[in-house]
N, C-alpha and C. Protein backbone atom coordinates (compact mmCIF):
# COMPACT_ATOMS: atom_id res chain seq x y z
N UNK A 1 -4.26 5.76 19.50
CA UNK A 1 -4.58 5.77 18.08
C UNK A 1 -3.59 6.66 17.36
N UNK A 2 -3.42 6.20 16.37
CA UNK A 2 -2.12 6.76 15.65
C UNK A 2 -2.92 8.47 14.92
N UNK A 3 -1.67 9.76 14.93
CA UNK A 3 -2.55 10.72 14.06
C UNK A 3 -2.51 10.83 12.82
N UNK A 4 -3.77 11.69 12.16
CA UNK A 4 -4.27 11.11 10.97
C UNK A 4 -3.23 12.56 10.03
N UNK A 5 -2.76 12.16 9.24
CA UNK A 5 -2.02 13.53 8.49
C UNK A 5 -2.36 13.85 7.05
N UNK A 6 -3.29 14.78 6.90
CA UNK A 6 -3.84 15.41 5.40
C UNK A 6 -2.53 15.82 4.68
N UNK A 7 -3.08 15.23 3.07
CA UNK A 7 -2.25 16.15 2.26
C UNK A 7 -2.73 16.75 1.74
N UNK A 8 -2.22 18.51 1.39
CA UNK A 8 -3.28 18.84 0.50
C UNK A 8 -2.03 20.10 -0.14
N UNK A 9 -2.04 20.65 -0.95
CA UNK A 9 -1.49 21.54 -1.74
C UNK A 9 -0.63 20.69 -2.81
N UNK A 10 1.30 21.64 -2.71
CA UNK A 10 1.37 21.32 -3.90
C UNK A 10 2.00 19.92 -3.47
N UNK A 11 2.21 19.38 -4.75
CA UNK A 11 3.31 18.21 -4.55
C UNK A 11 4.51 17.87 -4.01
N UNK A 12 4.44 16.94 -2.97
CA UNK A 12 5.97 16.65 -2.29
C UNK A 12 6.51 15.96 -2.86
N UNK A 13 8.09 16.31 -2.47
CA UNK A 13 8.98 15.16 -3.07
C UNK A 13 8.78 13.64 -2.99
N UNK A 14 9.12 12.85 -3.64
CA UNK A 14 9.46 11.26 -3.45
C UNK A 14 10.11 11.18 -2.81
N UNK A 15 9.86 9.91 -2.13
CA UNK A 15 10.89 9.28 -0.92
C UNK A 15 12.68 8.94 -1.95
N UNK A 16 13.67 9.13 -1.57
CA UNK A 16 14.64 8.66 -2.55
C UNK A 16 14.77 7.38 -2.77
N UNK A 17 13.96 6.61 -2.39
CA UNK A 17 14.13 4.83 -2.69
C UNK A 17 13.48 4.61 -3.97
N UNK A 18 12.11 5.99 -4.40
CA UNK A 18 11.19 5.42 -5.34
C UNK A 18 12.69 5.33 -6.59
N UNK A 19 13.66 6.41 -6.61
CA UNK A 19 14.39 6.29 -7.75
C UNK A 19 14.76 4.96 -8.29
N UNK A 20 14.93 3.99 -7.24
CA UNK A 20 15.76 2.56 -7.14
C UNK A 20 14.32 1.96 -7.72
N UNK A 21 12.97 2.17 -7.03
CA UNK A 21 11.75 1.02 -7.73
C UNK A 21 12.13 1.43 -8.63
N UNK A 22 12.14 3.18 -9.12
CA UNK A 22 11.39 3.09 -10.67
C UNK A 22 11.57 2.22 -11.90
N UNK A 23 13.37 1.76 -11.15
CA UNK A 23 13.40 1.44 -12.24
C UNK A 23 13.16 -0.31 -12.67
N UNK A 24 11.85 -0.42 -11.19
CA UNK A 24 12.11 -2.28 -11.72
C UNK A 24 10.12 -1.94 -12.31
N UNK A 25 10.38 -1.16 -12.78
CA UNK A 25 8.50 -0.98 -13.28
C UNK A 25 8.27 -1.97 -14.34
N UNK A 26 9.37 -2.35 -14.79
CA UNK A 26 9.09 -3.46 -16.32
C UNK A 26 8.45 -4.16 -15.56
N UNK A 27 8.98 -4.96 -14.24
CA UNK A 27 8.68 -5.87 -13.90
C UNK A 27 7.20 -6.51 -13.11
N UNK A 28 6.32 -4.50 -12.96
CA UNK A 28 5.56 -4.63 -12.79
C UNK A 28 4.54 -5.95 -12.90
N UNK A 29 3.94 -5.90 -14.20
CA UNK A 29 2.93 -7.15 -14.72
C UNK A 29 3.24 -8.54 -14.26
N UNK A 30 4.77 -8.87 -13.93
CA UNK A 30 5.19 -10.24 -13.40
C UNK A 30 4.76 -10.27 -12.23
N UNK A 31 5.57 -9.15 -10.93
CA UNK A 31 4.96 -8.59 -9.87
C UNK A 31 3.63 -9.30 -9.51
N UNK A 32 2.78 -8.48 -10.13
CA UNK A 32 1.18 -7.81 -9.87
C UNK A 32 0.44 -9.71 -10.28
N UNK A 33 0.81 -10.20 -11.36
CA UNK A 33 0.74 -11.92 -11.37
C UNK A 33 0.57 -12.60 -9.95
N UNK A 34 1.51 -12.06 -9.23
CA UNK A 34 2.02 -13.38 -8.23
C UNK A 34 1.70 -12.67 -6.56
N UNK A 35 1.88 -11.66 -6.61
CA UNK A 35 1.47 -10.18 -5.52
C UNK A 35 0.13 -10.78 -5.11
N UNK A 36 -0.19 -11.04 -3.45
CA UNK A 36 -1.37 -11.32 -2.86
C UNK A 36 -1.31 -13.04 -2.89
N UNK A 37 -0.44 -13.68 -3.44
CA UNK A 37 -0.50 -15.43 -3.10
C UNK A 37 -0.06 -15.40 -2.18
N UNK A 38 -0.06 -16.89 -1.78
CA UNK A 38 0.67 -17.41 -0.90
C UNK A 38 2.25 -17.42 -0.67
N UNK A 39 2.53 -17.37 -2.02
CA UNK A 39 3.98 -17.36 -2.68
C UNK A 39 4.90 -16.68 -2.00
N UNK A 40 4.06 -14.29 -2.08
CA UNK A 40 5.02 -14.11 -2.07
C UNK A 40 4.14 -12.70 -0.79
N UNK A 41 4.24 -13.23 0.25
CA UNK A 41 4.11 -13.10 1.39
C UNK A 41 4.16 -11.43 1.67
N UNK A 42 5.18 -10.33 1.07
CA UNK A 42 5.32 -9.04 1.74
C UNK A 42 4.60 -8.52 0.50
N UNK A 43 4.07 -9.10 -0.09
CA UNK A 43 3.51 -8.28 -1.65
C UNK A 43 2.08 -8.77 -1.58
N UNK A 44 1.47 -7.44 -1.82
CA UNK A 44 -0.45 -7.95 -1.89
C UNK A 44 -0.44 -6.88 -3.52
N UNK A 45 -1.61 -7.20 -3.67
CA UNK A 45 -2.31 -6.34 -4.78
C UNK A 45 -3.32 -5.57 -4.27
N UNK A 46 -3.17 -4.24 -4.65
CA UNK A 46 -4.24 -3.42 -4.13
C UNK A 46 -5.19 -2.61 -5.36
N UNK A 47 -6.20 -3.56 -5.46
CA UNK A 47 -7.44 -2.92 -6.30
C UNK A 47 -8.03 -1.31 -5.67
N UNK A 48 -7.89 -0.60 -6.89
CA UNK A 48 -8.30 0.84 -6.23
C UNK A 48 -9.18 1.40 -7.19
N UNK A 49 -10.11 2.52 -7.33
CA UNK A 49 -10.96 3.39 -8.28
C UNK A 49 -10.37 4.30 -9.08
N UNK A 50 -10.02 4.94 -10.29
CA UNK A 50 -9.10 5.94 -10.71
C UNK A 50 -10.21 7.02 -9.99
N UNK A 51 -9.54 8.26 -9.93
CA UNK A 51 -9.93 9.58 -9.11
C UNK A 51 -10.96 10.18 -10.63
N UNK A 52 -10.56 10.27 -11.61
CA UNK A 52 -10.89 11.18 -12.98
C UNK A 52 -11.65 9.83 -13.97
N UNK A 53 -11.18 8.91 -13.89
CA UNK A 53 -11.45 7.65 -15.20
C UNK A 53 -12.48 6.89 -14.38
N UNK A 54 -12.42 6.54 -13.33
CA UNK A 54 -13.57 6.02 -12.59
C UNK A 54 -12.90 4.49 -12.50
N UNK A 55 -11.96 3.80 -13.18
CA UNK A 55 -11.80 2.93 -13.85
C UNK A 55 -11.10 2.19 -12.30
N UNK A 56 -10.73 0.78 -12.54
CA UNK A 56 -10.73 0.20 -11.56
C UNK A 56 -9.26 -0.42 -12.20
N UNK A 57 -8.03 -0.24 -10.91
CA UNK A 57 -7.02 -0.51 -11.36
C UNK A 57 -5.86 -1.89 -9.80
N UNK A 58 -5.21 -1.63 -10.60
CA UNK A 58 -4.82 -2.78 -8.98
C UNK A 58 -2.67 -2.79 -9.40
N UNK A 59 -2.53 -2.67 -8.23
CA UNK A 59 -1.15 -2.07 -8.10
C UNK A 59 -0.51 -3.27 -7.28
N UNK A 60 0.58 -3.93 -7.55
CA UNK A 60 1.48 -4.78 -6.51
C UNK A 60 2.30 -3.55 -5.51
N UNK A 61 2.37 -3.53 -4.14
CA UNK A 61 3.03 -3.37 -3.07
C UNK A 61 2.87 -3.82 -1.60
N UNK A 62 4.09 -3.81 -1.15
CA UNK A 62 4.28 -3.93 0.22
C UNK A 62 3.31 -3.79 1.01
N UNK A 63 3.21 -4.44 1.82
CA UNK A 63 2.01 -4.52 3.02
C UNK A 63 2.19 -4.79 4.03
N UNK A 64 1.72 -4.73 5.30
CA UNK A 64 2.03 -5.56 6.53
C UNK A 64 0.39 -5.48 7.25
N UNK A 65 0.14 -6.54 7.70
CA UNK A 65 -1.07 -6.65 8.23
C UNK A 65 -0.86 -6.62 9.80
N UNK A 66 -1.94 -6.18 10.24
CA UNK A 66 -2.44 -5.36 11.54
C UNK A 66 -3.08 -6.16 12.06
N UNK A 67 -4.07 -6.08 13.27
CA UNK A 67 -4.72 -6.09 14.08
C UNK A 67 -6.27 -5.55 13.09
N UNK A 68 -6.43 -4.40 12.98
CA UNK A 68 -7.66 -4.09 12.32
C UNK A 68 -7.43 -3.59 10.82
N UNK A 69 -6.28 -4.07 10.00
CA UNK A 69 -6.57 -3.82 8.54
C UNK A 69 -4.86 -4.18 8.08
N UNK A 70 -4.59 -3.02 7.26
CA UNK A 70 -2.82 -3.20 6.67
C UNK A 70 -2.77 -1.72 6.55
N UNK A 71 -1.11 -1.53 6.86
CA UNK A 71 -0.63 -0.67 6.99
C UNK A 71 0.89 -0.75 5.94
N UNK A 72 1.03 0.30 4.98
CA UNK A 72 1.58 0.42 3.65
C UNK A 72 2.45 1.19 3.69
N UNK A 73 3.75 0.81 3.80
CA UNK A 73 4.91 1.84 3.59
C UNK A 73 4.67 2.47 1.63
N UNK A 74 5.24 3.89 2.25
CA UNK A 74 4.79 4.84 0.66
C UNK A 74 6.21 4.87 0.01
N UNK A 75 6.61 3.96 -0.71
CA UNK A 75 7.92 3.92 -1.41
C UNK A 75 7.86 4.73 -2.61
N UNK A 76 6.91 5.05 -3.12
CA UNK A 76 6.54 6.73 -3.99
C UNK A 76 6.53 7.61 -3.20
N UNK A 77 5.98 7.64 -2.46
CA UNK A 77 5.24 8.73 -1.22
C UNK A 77 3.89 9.05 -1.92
N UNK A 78 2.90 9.62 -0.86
CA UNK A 78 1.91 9.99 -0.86
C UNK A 78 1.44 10.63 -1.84
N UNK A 79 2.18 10.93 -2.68
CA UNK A 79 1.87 11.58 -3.94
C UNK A 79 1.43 10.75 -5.10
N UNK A 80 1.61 9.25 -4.79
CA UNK A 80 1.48 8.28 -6.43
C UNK A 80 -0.06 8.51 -6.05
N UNK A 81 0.25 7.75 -7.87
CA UNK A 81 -1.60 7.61 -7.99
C UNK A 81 -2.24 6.73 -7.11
N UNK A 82 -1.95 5.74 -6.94
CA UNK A 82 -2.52 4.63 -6.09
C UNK A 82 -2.65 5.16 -4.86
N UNK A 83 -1.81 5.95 -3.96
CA UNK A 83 -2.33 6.09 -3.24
C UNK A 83 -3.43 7.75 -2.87
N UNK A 84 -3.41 8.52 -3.95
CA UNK A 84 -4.43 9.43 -3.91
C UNK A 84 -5.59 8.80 -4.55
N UNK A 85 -5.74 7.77 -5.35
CA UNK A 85 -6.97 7.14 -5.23
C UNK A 85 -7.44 6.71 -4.44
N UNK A 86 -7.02 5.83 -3.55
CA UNK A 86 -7.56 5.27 -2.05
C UNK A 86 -7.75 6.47 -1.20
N UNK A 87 -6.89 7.45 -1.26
CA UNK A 87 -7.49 8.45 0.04
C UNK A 87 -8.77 9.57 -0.59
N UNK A 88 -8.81 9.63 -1.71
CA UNK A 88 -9.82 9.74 -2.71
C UNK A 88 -11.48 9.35 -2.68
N UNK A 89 -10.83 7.97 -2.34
CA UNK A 89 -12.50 7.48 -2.61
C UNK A 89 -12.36 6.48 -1.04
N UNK A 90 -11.45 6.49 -0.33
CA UNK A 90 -12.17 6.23 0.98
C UNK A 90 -11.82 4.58 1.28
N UNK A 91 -12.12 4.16 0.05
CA UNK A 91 -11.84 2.64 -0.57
C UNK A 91 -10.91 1.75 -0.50
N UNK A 92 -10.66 0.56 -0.41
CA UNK A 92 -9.94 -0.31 -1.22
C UNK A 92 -9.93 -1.55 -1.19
N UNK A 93 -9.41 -2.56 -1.83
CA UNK A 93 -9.52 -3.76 -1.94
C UNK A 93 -7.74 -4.34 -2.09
N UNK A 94 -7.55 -5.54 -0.88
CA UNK A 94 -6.54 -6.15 -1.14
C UNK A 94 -6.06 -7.39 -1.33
N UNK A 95 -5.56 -7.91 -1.82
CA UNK A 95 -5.55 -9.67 -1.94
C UNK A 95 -4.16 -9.77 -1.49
N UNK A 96 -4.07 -10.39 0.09
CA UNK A 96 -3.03 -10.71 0.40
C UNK A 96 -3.37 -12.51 0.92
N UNK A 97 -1.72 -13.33 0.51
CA UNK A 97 -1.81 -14.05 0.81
C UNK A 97 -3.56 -15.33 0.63
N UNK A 98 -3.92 -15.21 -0.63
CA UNK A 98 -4.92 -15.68 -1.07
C UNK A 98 -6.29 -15.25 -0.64
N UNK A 99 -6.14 -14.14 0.56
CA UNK A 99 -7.57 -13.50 0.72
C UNK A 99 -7.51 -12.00 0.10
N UNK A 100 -9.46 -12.21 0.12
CA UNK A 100 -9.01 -10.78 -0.33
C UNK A 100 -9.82 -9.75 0.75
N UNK A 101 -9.41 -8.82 1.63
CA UNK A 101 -9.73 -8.03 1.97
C UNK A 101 -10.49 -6.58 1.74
N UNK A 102 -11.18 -6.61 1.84
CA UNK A 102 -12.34 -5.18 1.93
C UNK A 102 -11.64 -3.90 3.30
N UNK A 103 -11.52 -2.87 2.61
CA UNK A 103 -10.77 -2.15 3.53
C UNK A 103 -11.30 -0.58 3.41
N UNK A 104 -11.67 0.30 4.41
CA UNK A 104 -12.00 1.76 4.25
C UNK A 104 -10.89 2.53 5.24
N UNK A 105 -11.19 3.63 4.87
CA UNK A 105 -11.28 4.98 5.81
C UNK A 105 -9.08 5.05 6.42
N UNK A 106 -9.18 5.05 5.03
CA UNK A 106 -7.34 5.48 4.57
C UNK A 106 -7.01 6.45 5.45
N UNK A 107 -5.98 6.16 5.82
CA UNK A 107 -5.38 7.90 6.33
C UNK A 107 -3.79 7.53 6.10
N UNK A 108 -3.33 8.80 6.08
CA UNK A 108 -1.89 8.89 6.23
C UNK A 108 -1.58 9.13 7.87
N UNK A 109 -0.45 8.40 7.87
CA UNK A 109 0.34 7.79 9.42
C UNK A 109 1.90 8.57 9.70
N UNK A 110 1.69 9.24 10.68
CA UNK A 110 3.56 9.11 10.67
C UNK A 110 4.62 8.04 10.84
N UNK A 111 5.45 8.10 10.04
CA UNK A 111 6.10 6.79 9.65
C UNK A 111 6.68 6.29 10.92
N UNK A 112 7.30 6.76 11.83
CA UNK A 112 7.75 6.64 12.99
C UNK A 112 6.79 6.10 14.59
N UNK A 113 5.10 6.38 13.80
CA UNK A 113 4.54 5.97 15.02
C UNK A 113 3.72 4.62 14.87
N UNK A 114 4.21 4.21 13.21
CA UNK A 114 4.38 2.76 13.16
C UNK A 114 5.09 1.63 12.94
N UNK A 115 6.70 2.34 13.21
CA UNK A 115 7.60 1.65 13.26
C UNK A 115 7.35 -0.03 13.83
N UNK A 116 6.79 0.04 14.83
CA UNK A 116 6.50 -1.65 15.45
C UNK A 116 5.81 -2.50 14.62
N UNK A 117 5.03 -1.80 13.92
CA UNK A 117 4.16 -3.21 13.22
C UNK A 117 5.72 -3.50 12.16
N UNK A 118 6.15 -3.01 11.71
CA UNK A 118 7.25 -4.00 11.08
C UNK A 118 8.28 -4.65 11.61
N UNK A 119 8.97 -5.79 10.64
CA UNK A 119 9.75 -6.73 11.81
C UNK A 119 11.12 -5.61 11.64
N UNK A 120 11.66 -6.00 12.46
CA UNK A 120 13.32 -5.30 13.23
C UNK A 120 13.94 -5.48 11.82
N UNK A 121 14.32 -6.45 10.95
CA UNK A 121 15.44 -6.43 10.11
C UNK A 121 15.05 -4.83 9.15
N UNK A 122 13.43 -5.24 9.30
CA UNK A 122 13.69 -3.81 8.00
C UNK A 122 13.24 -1.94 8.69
N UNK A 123 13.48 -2.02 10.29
CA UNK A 123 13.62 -1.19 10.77
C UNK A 123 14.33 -0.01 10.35
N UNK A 124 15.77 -0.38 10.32
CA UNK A 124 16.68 -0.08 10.15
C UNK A 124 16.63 0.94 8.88
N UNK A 125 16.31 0.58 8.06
CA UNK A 125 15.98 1.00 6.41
C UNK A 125 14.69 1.82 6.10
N UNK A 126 13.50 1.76 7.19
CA UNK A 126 12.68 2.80 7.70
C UNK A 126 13.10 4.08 8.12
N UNK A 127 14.51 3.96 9.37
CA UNK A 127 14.49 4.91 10.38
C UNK A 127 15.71 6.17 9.54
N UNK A 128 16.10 5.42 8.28
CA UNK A 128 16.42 6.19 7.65
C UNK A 128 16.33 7.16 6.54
N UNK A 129 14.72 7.10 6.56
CA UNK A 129 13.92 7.78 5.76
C UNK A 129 13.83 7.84 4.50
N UNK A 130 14.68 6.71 3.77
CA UNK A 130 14.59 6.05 2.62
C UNK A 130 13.41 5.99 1.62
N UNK A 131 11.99 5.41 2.68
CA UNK A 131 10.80 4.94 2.43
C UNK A 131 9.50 5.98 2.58
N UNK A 132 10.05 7.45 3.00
CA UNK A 132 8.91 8.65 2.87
C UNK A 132 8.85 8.87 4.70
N UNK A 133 8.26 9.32 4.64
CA UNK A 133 7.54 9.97 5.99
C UNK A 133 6.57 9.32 6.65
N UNK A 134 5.46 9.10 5.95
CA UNK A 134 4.37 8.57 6.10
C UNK A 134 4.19 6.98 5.77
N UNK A 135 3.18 6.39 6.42
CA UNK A 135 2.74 5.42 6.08
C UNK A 135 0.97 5.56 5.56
N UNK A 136 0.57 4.24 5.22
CA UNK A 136 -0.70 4.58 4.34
C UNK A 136 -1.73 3.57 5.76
N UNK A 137 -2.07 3.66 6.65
CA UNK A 137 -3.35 2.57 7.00
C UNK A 137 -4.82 2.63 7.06
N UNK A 138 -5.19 1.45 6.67
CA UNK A 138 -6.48 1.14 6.21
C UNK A 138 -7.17 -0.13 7.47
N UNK A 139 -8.30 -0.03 7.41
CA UNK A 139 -8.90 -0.12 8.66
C UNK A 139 -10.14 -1.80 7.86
N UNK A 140 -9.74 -2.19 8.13
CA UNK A 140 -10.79 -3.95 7.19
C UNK A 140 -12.00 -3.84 7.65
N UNK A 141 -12.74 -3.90 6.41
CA UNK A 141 -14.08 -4.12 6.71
C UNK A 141 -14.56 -5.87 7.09
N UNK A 142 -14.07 -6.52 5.76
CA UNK A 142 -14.56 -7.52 6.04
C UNK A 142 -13.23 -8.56 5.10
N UNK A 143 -13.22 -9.97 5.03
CA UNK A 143 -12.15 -10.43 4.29
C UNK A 143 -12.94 -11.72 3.56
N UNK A 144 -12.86 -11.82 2.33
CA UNK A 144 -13.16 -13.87 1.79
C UNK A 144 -11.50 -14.48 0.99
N UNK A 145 -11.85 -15.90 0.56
CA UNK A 145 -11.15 -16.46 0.32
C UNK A 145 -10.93 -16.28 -1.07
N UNK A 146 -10.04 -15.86 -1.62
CA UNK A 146 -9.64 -15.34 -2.77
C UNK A 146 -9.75 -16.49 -3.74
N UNK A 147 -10.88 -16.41 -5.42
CA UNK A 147 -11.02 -17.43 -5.94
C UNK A 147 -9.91 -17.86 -6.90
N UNK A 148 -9.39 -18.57 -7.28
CA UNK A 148 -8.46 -18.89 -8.26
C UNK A 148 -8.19 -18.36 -9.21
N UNK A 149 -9.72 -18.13 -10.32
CA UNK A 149 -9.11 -17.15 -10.98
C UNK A 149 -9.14 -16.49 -11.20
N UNK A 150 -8.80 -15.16 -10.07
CA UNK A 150 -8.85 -13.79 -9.58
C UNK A 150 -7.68 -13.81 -10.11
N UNK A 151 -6.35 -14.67 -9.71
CA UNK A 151 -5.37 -14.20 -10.01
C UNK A 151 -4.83 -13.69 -11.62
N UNK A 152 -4.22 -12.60 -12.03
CA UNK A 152 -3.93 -11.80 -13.35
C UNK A 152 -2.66 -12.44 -13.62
């Protein structure tokens, strides 16, 4: 079993790749549209709780599915909101590939001791620490068939 790694004090740096997302954030809302179809395969949507607003929000990123849930490279790092909401409230919800998944009990991963669940081409671009330290995995509760018009 992979070990579980707390964050807690002050804020760490970003991985240096987030500089390169930040700047496709326009493109967010197009993203987050199409994120979790069939379409577009390495992109899910992840419905999460705000920590302070209570409010219920949903983020397009990277995913790779597991054996018992998905496991989330942190191209912010562990510091974005999305992912201190999920380790927050324990929670989350994902729509990959037209289902949507029910998922608990988040932890942070060392990035290196889940190198295998991803394929070899994007190894490479992992092992160079581009993408943070850590990874994010979540453990599935249960999964249904995502209704039509779920999609945003």
């Amino acid at each position: 079993m992979a070990e579980t790694v707390r964050v807690r004090g002050a804020k760490r740096a970003r991985p240096p790749i987030a500089a390169v997302f930040g700047l496709f954030t326009a493109f967010n809302p197009l993203l987050a549209r199409f994120a979790g179809s069939k379409y577009l395969p390495l992109w899910a949507l992840i419905s999460h709780r705000g920590r302070r607003s209570g409010r219920i929000y949903s983020t397009p990123i990277a995913a790779r599915r597991v054996a018992d849930g998905f496991v989330i490279p942190l191209a912010f790092g562990e510091t974005s909101d999305w992912c201190r909401n999920v380790l927050a409230s324990g929670r989350a919800e994902i729509r990959w590939k037209d289902r949507v998944y029910l998922l608990e009990n988040p932890v942070l991963v060392d990035l290196q001791k889940e190198m295998a669940v991803f394929p070899a081409f994007t190894r490479p671009l992992l092992r160079l620490g581009l993408f943070g330290e850590h990874v994010l995995r979540l453990r599935e509760i249960t999964s249904v068939d995502a209704p039509e018009d779920s999609r945003r």
